[in-house]
Protein backbone atom coordinates (compact mmCIF):
# COMPACT_ATOMS: atom_id res chain seq x y z
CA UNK A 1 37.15 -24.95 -7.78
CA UNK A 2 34.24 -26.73 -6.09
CA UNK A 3 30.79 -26.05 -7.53
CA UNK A 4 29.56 -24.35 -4.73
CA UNK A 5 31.98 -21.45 -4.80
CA UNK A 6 31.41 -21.52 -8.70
CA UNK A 7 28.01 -20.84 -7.56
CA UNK A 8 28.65 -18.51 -5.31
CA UNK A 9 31.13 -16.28 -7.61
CA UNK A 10 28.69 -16.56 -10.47
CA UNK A 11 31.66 -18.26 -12.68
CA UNK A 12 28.92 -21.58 -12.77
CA UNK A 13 27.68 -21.59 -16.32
CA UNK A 14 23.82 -22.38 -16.65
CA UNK A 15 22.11 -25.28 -18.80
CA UNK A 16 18.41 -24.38 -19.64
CA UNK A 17 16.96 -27.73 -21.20
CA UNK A 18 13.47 -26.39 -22.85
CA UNK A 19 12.83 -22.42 -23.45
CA UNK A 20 9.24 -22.21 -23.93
CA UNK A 21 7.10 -20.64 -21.10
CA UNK A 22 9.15 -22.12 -17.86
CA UNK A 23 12.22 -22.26 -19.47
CA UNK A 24 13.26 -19.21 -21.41
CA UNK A 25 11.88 -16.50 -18.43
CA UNK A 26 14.67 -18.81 -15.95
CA UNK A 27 17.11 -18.72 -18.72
CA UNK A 28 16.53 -14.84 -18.91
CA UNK A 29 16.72 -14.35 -14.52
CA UNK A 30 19.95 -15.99 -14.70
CA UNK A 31 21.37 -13.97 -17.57
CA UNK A 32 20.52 -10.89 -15.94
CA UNK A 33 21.74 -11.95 -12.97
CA UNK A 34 25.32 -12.05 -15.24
CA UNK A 35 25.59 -16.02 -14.95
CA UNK A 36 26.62 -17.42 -18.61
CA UNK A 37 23.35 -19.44 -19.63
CA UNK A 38 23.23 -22.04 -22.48
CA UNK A 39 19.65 -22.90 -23.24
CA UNK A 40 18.69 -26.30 -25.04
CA UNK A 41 15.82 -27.24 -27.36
CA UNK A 42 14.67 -29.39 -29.51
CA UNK A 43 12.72 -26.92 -31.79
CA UNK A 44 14.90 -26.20 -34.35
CA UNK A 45 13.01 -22.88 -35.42
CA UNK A 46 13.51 -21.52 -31.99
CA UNK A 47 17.20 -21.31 -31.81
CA UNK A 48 17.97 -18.53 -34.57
CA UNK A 49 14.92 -16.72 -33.25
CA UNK A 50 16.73 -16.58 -30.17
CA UNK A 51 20.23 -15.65 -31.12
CA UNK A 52 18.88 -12.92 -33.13
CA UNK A 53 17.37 -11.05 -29.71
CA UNK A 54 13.79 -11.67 -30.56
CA UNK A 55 10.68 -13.72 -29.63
CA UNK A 56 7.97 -16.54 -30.29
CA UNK A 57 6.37 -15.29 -26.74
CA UNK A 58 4.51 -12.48 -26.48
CA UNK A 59 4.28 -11.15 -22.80
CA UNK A 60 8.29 -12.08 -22.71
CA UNK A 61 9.99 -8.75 -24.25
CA UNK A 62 11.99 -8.84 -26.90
CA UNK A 63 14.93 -6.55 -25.36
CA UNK A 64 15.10 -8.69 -22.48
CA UNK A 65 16.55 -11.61 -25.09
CA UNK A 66 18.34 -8.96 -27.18
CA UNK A 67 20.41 -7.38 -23.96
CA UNK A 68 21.00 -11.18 -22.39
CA UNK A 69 22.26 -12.06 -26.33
CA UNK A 70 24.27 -8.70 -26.42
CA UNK A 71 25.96 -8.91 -23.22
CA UNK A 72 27.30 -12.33 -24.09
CA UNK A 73 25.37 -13.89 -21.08
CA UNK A 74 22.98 -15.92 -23.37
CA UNK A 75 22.61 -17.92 -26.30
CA UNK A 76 20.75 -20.94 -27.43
CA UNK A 77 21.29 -24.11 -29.25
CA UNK A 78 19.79 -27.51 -30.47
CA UNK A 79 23.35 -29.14 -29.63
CA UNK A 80 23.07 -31.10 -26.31
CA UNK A 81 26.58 -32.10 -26.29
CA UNK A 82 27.08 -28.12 -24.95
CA UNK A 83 25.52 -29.86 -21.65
CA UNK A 84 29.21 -31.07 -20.50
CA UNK A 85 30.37 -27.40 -20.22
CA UNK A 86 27.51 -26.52 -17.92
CA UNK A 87 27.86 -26.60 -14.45
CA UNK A 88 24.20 -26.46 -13.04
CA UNK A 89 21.72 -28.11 -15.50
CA UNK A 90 17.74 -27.19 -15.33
CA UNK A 91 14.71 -29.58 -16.92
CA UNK A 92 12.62 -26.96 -17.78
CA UNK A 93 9.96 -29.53 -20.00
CA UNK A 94 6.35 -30.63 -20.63
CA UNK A 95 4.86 -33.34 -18.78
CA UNK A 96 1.53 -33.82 -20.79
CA UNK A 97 -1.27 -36.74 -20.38
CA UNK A 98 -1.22 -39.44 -22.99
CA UNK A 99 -4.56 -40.82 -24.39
CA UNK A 100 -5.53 -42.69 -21.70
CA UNK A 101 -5.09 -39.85 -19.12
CA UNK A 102 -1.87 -41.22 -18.01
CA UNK A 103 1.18 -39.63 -17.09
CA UNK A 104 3.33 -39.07 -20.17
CA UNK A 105 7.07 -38.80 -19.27
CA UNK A 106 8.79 -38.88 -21.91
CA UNK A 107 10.06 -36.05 -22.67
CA UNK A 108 11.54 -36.43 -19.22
CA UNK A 109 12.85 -39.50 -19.81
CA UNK A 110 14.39 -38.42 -23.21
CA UNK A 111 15.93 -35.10 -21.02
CA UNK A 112 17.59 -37.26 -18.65
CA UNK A 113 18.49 -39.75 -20.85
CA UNK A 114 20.72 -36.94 -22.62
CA UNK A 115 21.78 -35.61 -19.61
CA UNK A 116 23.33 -38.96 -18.68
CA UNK A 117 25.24 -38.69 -21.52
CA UNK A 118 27.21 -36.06 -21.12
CA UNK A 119 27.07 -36.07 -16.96
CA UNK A 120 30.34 -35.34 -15.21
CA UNK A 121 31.50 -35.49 -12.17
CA UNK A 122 30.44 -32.00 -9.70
CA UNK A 123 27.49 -30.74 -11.61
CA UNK A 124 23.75 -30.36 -10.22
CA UNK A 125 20.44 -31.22 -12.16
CA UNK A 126 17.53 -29.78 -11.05
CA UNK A 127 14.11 -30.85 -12.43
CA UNK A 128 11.32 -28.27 -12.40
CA UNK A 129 8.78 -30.05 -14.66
CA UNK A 130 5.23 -30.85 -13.10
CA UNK A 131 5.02 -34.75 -12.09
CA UNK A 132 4.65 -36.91 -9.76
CA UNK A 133 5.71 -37.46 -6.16
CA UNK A 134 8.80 -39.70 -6.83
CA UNK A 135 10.15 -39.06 -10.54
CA UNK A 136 13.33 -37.71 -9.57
CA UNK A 137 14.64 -40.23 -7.28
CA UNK A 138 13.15 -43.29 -9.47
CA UNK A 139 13.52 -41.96 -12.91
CA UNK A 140 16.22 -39.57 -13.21
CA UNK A 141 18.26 -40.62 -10.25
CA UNK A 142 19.39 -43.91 -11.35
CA UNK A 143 19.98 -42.44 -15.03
CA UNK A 144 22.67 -40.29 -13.59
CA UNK A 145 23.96 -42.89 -11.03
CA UNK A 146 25.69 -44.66 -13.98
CA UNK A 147 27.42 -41.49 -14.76
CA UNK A 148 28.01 -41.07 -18.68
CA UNK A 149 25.90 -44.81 -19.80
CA UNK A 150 25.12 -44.00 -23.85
CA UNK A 151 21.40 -44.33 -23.35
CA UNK A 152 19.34 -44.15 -26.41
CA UNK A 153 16.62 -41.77 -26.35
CA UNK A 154 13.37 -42.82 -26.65
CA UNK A 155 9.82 -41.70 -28.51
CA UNK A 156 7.48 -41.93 -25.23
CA UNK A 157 5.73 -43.80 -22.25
CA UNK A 158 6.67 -44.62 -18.66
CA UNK A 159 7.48 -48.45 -20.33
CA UNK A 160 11.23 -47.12 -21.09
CA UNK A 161 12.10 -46.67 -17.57
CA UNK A 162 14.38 -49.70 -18.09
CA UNK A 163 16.11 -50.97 -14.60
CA UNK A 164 19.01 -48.70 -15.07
CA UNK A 165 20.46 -50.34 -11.52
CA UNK A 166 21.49 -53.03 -12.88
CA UNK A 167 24.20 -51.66 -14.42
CA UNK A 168 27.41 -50.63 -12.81
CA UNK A 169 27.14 -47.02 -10.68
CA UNK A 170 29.84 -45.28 -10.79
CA UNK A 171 28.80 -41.79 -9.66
CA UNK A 172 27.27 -40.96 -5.56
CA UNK A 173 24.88 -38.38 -5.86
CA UNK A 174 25.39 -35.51 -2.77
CA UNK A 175 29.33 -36.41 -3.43
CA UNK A 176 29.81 -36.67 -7.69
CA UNK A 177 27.05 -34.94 -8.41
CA UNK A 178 24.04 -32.58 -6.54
CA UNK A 179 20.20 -33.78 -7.92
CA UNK A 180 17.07 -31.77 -6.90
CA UNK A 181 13.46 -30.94 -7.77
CA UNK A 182 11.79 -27.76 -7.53
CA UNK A 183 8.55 -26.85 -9.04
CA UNK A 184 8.00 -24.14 -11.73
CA UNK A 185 5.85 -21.76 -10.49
CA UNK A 186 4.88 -19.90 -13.62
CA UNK A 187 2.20 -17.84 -14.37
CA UNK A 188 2.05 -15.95 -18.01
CA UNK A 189 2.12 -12.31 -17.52
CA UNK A 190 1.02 -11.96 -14.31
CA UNK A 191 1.16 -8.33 -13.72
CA UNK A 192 2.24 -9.18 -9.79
CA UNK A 193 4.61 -11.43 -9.79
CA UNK A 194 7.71 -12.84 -11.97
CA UNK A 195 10.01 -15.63 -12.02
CA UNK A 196 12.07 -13.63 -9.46
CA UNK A 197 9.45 -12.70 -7.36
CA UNK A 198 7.59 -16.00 -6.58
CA UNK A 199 9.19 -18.14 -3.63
CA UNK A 200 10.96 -21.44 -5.14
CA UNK A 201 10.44 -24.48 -3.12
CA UNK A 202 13.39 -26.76 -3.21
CA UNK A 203 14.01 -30.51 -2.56
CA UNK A 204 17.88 -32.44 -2.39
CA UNK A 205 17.92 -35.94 -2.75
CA UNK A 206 20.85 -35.29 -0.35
CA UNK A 207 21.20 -32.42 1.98
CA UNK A 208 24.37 -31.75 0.09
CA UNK A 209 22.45 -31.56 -2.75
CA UNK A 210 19.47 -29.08 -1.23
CA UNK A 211 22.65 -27.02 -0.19
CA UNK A 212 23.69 -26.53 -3.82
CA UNK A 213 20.44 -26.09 -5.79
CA UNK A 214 19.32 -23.29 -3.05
CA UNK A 215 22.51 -21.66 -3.48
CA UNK A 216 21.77 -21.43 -7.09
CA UNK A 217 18.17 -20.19 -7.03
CA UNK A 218 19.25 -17.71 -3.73
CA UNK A 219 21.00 -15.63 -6.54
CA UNK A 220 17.66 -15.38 -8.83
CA UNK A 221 14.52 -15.93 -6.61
CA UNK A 222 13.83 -13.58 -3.71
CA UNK A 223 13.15 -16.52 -1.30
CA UNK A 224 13.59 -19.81 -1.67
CA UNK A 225 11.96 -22.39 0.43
CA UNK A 226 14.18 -25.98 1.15
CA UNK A 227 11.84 -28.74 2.19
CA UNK A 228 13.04 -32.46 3.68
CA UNK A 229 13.12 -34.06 -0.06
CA UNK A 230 12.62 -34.01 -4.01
CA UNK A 231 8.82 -35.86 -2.92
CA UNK A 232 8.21 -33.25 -0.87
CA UNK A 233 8.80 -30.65 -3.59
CA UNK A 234 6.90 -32.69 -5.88
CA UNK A 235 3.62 -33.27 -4.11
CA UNK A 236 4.54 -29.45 -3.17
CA UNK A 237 3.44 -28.28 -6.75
CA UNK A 238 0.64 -30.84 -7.24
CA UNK A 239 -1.16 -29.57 -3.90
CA UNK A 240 -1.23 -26.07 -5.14
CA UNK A 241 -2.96 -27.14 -8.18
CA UNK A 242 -5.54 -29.87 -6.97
CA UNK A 243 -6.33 -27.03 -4.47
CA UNK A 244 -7.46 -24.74 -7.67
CA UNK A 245 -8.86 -27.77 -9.82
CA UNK A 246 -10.88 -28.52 -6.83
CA UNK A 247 -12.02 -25.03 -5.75
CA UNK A 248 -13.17 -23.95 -9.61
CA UNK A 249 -14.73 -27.46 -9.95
CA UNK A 250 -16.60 -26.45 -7.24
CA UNK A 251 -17.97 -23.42 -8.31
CA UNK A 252 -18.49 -25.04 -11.76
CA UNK A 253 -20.57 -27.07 -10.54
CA UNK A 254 -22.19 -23.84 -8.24
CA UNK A 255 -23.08 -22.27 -11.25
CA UNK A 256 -24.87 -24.98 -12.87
CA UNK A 257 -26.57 -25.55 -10.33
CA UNK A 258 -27.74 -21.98 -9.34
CA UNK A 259 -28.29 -21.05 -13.37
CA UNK A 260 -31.31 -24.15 -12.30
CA UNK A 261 -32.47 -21.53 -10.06
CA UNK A 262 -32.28 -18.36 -11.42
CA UNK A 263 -29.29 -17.42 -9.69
CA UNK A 264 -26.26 -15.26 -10.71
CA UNK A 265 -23.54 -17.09 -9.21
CA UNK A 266 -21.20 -13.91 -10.37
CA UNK A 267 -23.10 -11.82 -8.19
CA UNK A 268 -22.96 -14.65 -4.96
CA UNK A 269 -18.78 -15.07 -5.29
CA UNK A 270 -19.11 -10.70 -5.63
CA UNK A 271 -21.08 -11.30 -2.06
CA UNK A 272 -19.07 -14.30 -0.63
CA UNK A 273 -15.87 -12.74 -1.04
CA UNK A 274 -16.80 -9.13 1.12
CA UNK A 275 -16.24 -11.92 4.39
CA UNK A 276 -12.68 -10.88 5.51
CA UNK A 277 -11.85 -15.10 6.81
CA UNK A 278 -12.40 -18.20 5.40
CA UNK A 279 -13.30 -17.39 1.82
CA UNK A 280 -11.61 -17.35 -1.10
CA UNK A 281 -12.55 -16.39 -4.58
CA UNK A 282 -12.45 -18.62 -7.09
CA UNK A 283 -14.49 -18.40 -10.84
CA UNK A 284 -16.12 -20.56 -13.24
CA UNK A 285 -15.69 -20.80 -17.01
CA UNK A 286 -15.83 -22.62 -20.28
CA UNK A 287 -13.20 -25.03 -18.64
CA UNK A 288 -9.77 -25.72 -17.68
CA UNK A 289 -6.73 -24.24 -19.68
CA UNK A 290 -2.67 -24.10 -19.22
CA UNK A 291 -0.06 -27.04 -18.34
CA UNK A 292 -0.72 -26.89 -15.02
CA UNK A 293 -4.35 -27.36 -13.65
CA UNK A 294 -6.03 -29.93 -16.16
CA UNK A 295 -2.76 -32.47 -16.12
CA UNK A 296 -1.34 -32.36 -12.42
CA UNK A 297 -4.16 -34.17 -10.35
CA UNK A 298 -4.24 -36.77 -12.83
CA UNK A 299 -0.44 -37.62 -11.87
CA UNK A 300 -1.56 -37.80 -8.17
CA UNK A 301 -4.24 -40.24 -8.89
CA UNK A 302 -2.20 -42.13 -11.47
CA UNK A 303 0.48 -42.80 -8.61
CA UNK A 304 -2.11 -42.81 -5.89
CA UNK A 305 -3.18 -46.47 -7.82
CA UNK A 306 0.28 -47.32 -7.03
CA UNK A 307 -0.23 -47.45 -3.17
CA UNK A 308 -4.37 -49.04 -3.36
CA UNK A 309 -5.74 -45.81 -2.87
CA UNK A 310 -8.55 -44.23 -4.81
CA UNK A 311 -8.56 -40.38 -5.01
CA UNK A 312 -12.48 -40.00 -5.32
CA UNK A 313 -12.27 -36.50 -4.45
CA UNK A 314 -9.41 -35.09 -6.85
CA UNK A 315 -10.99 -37.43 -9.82
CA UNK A 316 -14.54 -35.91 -9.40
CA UNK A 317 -13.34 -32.63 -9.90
CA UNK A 318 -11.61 -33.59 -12.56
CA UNK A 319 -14.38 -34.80 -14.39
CA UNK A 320 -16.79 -31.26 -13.37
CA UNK A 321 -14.20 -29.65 -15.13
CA UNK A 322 -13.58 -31.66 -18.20
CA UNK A 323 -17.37 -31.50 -18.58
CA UNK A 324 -17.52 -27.89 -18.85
CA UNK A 325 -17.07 -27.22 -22.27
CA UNK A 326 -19.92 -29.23 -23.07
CA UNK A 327 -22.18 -27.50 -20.78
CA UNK A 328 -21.40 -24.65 -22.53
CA UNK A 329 -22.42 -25.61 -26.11
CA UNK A 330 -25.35 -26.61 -24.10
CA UNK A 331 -26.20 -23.67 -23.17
CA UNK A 332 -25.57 -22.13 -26.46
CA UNK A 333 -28.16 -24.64 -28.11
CA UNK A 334 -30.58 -23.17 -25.35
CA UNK A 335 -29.95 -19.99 -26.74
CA UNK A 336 -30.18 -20.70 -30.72
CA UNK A 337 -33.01 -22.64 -29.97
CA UNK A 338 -35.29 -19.73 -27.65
CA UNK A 339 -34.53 -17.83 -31.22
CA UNK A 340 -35.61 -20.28 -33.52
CA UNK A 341 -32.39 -21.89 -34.73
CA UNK A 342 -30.91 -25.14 -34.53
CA UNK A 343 -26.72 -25.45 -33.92
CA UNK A 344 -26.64 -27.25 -36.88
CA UNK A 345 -25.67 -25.26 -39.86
CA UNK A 346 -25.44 -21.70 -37.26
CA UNK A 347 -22.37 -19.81 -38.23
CA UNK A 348 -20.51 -19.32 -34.88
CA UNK A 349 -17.66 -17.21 -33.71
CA UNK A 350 -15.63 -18.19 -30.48
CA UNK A 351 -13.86 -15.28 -29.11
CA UNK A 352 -10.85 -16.02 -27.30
CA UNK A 353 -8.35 -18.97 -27.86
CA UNK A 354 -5.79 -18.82 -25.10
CA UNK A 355 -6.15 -20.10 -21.85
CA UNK A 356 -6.64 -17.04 -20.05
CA UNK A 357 -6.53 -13.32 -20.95
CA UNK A 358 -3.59 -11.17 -22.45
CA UNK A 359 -1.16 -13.92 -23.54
CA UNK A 360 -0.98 -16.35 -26.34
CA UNK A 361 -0.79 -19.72 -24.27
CA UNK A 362 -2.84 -22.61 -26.51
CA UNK A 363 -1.85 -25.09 -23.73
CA UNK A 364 -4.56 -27.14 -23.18
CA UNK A 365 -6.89 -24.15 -24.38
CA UNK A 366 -11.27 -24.94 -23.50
CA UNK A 367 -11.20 -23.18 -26.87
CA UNK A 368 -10.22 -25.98 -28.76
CA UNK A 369 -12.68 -28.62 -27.26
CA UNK A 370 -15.76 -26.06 -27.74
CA UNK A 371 -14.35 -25.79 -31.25
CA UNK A 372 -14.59 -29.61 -31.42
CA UNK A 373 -17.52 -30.05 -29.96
CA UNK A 374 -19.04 -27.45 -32.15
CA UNK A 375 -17.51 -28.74 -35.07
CA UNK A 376 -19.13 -32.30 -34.07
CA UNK A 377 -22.76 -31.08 -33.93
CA UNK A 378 -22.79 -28.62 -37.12
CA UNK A 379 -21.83 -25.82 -36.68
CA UNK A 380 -19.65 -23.85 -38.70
CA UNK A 381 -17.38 -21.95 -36.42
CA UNK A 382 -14.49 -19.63 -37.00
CA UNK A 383 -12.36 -17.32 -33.88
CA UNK A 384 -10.98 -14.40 -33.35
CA UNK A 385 -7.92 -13.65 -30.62
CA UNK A 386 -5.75 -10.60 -31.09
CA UNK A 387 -3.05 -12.80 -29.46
CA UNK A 388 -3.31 -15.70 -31.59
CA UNK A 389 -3.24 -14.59 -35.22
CA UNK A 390 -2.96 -18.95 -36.10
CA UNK A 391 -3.82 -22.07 -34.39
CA UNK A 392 -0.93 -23.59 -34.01
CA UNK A 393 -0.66 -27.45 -33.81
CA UNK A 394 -1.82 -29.33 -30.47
CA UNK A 395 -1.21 -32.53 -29.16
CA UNK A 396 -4.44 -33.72 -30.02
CA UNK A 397 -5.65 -31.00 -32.49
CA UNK A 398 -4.45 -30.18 -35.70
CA UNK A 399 -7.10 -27.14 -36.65
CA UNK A 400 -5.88 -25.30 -39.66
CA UNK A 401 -8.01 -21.97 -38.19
CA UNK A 402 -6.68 -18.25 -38.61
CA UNK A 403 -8.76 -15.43 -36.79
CA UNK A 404 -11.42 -13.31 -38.21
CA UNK A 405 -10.98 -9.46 -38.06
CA UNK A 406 -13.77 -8.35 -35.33
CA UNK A 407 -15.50 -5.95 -37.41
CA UNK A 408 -19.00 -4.81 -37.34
CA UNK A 409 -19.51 -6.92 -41.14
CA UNK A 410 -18.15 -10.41 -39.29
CA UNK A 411 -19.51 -10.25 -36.29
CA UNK A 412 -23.22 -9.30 -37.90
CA UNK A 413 -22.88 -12.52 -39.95
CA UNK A 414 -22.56 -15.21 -37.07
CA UNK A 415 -25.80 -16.45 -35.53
CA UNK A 416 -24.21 -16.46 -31.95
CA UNK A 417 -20.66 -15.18 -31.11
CA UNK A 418 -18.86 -17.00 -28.32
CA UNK A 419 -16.66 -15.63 -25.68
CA UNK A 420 -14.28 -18.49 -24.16
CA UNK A 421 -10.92 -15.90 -23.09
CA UNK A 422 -11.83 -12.70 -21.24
CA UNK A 423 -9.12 -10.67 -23.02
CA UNK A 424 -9.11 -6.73 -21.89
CA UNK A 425 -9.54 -6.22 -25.40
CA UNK A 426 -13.15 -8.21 -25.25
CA UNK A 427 -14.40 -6.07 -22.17
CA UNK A 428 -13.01 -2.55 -23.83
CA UNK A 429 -15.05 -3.36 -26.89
CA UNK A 430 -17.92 -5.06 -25.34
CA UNK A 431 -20.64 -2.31 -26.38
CA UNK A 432 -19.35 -2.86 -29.98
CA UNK A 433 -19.43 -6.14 -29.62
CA UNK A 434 -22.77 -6.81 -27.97
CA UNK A 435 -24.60 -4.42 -30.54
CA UNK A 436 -23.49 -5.91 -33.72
CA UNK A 437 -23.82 -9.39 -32.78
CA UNK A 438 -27.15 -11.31 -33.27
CA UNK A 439 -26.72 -13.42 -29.69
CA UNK A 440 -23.75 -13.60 -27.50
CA UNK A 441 -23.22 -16.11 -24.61
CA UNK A 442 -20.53 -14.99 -22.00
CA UNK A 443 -18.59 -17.70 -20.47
CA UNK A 444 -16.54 -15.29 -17.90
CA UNK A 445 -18.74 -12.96 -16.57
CA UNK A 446 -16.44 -9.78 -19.09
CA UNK A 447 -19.62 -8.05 -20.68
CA UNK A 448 -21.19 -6.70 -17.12
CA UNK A 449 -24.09 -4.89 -18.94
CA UNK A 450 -27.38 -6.08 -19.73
CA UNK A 451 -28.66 -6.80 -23.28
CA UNK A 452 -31.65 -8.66 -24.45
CA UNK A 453 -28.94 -10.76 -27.06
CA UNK A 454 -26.55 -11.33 -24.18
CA UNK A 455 -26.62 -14.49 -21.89
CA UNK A 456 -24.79 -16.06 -19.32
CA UNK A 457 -22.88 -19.51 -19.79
């Protein structure tokens, strides 16, 4: 039986490679959708979390992994060589920036580089990771090409991408086997939309190929959108993200400015936003957060180099919003200091440490550069997030941090409490919070009252 009308009968089985935030909700879609799904990862402490119907993510329900574990239709595993009984095989994993602010593939690299081990003739990979315009046709394609090669995995950096065509190629992809992109389009616990719900764009290497991958996704996604090729998917996902890095740098910068002038810029986006064209909302803050927004314009620009062209535009935004978090603790100096008090040595509590409100998502958190930064000039500072009991380990931090209860005795003992995340549970307790605090400095605009201790940031 071709793969197609294993596709099309649901008989395919499903290969998940990563189950964190991308990975595990696609794993889940398919299950329900009664395909057999075998998700893959690393983590050794996920997998028994997993197979026992329960969760390490908070706004994905734990009887959505019990019923897909129950019904037979799910299970998980750190075993890779499972990857030669799946049929349709999805990259679901984190494409990060290394220290230099460089694209860092490698756990790409390291995915395909598996994958190619156990490749067999008739099956489709589809990569949904974030990258650059061009990974799948010069990384992964040629990996695959030499259909079942023992590559050794390998720890990091775009240096391993060996020249794989030198060796003998034994599979044709569109004829062996079906390769595609298409761009996660996640966004954690968005009350609007799901993995189901948001439109998939789709790019083949082949057409064969675009034919496969949007046969599988037509049974999960309610609309799936095929463009001309994998580089067209992958600049696809990069526009809709400059587009937001650019937009909030913008009124980033907007606020600084008008805070110069005495000017609410909460109240001019509230005003801006009542024109019915040619407006759209977007909001500062303490800076950039999630896998998405503060790592994808940097692959543009990195690749952009590539072809002699200078993305001036994308780069300055980039750096408005890296500043950020440093304008903050600016501005809570300001504060300190109109009351007498220096940073250094000021007992400080940051409230918030997820990337945006109601989940647990540390990904790139502001949180943990104001924490730095903080740290850096003096301050003793400790947190509180009702979603993040712990700070777990980062790629570049390694706080060992545990939130504070927010009770009227802790938050009277901090010399200016900090709000970075604009958790509901911050704006439902913002009159207890604003009158047993000494100063507060709001970051998001989530405290809409006015209070002598209260400022804007």
């Amino acid at each position: 039986m071709i793969l197609f009308e294993k596709i099309e009968n649901k008989s395919a089985i499903v290969g998940v490679i990563g189950l964190g935030y991308v990975g595990l909700p696609l794993a889940l879609e398919f299950a329900e959708k009664k395909f057999n799904v075998i998700g893959f990862d690393i983590d050794e402490k996920k997998i028994p979390i997993l197979n026992a119907g329960r969760t390490y993510i908070k706004h994905i329900k734990e009887d959505r992994i019990k019923k897909a574990v129950d019904s037979k239709q799910f299970k998980a595993t750190s075993d890779f060589s499972g990857l030669s009984d799946c049929d349709c095989i999805i990259i679901c994993v984190p494409t990060p920036l290394n220290e230099h602010r460089e694209p860092d593939l490698s756990f790409i690299i390291n995915s395909g580089k598996i994958v190619a081990q156990y490749i067999r003739k008739g099956q489709l990979v589809v990569l949904e990771s974030s990258t650059y315009p061009g990974t799948t046709e010069e990384i992964l394609l040629p990996m695959f090409e030499n259909g079942g090669s023992k590559l050794s995995v390998v720890g990091s950096g775009l240096d391993e991408t060996t020249n794989h065509k030198q060796q003998t190629t034994n599979f044709v992809v569109g004829k062996d086997f079906y390769l595609a992109f298409s761009p996660e389009r996640e966004d954690p616990n968005n009350p609007n939309y799901s993995t189901a719900t948001i439109p998939k764009v789709i790019g083949g290497v082949t057409p064969e190929c675009l034919k496969t991958a949007k046969a599988l996704y037509d049974h999960v996604i309610v609309k799936t959108v095929p463009v001309s090729s994998p580089k067209a998917a992958e600049a696809t996902k990069l526009l809709e993200n400059i587009y937001r890095s650019v937009n909030i740098a913008l009124v980033n910068e907007l606020k600084m400015v008008l805070d110069r002038m005495g000017i609410d810029i909460w109240e001019v986006i509230e005003a801006a936003k009542t024109k019915p064209f040619g407006f759209q909302a977007f909001y500062p803050g303490p800076g950039l957060g999630g896998h998405c927004i503060p790592i994808d314009p940097f692959y543009l620009t990195w690749k952009a180099h590539e072809y002699d062209i200078s993305t001036r535009f994308i780069e300055l935004a980039g750096e408005i919003n890296t500043y950020m978090p440093f304008y903050v603790v600016n501005k809570a100096m300001e504060v300190l200091n109109e009351h007498k008090k220096s940073l250094n040595g000021s007992k400080v509590l940051i409230l918030g440490a997820s990337y945006k409100k109601d989940i647990d998502d540390m990904r790139e958190s502001p949180t943990l550069k104001l924490i730095e930064i903080l740290q850096e000039k003096g301050a003793e500072v400790d947190y509180n997030d009702p979603y993040v009991p712990k700070l777990p380990p980062a790629r570049k931090y390694k706080y060992d941090m545990q939130s504070v209860a927010l009770s009227k005795d802790n938050l009277t003992k901090y010399d200016l409490v900090l709000l970075s995340t604009d958790h509901t549970y911050y704006k439902d307790n913002s009159e207890f919070i604003i009158k047993n605090s000494k100063l507060v400095v709001d970051t998001r605009n989530t405290f809409k009252v006015k209070a002598e201790n209260l400022f804007s940031a």
